[in-house]
Protein backbone atom coordinates (compact mmCIF):
# COMPACT_ATOMS: atom_id res chain seq x y z
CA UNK A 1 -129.85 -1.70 18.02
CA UNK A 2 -129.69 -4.98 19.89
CA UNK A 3 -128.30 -6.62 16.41
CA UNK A 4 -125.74 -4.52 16.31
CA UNK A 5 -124.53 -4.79 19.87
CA UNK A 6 -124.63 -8.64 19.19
CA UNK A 7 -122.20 -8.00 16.26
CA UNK A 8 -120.03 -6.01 18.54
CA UNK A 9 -119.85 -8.87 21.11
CA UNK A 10 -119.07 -11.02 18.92
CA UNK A 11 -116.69 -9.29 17.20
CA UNK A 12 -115.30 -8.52 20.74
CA UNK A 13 -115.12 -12.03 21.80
CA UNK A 14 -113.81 -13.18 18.14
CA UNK A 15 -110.87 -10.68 18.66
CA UNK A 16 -110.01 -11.20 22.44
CA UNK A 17 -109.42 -15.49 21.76
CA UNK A 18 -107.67 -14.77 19.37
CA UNK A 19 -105.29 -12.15 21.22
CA UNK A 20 -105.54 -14.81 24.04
CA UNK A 21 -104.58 -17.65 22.19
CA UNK A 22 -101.79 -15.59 20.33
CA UNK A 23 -100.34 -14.03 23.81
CA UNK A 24 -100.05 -17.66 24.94
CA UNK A 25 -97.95 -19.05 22.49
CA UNK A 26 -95.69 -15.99 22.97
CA UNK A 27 -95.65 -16.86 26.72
CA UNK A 28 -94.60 -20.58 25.98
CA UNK A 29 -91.99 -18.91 23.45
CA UNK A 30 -90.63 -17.12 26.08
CA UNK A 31 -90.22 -20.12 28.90
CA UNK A 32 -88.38 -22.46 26.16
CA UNK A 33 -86.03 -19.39 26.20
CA UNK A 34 -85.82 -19.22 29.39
CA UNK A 35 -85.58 -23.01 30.57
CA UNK A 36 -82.84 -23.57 27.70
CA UNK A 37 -80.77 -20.53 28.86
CA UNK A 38 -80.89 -21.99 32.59
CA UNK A 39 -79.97 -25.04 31.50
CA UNK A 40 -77.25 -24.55 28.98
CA UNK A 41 -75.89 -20.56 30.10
CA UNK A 42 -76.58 -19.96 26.61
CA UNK A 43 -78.96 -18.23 24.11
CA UNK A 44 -80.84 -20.30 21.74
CA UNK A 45 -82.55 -18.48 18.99
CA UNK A 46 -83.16 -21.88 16.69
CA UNK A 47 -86.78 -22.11 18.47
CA UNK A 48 -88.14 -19.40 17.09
CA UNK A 49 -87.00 -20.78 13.68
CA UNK A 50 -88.56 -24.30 15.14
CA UNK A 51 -91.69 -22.77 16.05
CA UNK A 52 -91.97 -20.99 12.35
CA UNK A 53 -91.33 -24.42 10.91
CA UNK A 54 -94.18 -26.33 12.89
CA UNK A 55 -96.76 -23.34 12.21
CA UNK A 56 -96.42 -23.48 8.81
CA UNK A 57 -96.30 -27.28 8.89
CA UNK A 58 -99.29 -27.06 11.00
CA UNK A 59 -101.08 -24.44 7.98
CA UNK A 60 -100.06 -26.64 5.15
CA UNK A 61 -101.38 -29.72 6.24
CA UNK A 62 -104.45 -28.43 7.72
CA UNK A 63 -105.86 -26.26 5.38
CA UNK A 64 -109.01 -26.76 3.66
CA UNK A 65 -107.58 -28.09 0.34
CA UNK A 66 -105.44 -31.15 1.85
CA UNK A 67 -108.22 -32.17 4.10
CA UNK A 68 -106.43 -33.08 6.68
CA UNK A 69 -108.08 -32.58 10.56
CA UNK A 70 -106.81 -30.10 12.78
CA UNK A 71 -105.72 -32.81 15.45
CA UNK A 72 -103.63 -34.28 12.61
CA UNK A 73 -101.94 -31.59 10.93
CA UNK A 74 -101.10 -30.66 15.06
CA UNK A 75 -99.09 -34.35 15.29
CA UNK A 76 -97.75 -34.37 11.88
CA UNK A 77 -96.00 -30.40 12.72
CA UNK A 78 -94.79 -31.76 16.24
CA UNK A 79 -93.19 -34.82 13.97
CA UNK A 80 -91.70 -32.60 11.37
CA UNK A 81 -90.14 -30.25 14.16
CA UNK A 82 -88.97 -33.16 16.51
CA UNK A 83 -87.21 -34.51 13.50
CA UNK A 84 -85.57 -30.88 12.55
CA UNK A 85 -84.54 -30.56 16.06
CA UNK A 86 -83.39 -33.75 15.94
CA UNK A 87 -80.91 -33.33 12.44
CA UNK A 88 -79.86 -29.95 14.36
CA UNK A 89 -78.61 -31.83 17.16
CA UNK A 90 -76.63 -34.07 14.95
CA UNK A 91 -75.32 -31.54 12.39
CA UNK A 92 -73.27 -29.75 15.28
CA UNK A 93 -72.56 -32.17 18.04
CA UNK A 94 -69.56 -29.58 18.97
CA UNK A 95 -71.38 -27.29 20.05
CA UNK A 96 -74.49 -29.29 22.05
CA UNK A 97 -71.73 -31.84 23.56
CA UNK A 98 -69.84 -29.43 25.56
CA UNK A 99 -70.10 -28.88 28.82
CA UNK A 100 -72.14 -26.06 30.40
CA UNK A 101 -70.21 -23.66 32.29
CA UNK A 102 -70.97 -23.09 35.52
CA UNK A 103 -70.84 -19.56 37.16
């Protein structure tokens, strides 16, 4: 009985990181949206596309088979998005180069 209700525990605590750790990076997800619509009075819906891009970045690099460290793959996404952010900003200079209205 005791083995099993150390299985549960640490099944519970196994599940509730996780749920932790997912809940925050939807609560960082949300203030980029936020701070960018302040800032700009519009709605930017390229991060979530940014934020696919360095995840899977992140899971290529790091899994098992490229051996790559966790610490590492974690720079090397940050890289790759900074420099997709980056060719965004030059591909349409039209539309981040205008003024922000004001209300």
């Amino acid at each position: 009985m005791v083995a099993g209700l150390a299985n549960d525990m640490s099944a519970f605590t196994s599940v509730f990181v996780t749920g932790a750790s997912v809940g925050c990076v939807y609560a960082l997800l949300a203030a980029a949206y936020a701070l960018v619509f302040k800032a700009s009075h519009t709605l930017n819906l390229a991060l979530g596309g940014l934020l696919l891009i360095g995840g899977y970045t992140a899971f290529q690099v790091g899994k098992p088979g490229a051996g790559a460290p966790f610490w590492l793959a974690t720079l090397i996404a940050v890289a790759v998005v900074s420099l997709v952010g980056w060719l965004i900003q030059l591909e349409w200079p039209g539309r981040s180069s205008r003024p922000a209205r004001t209300p």
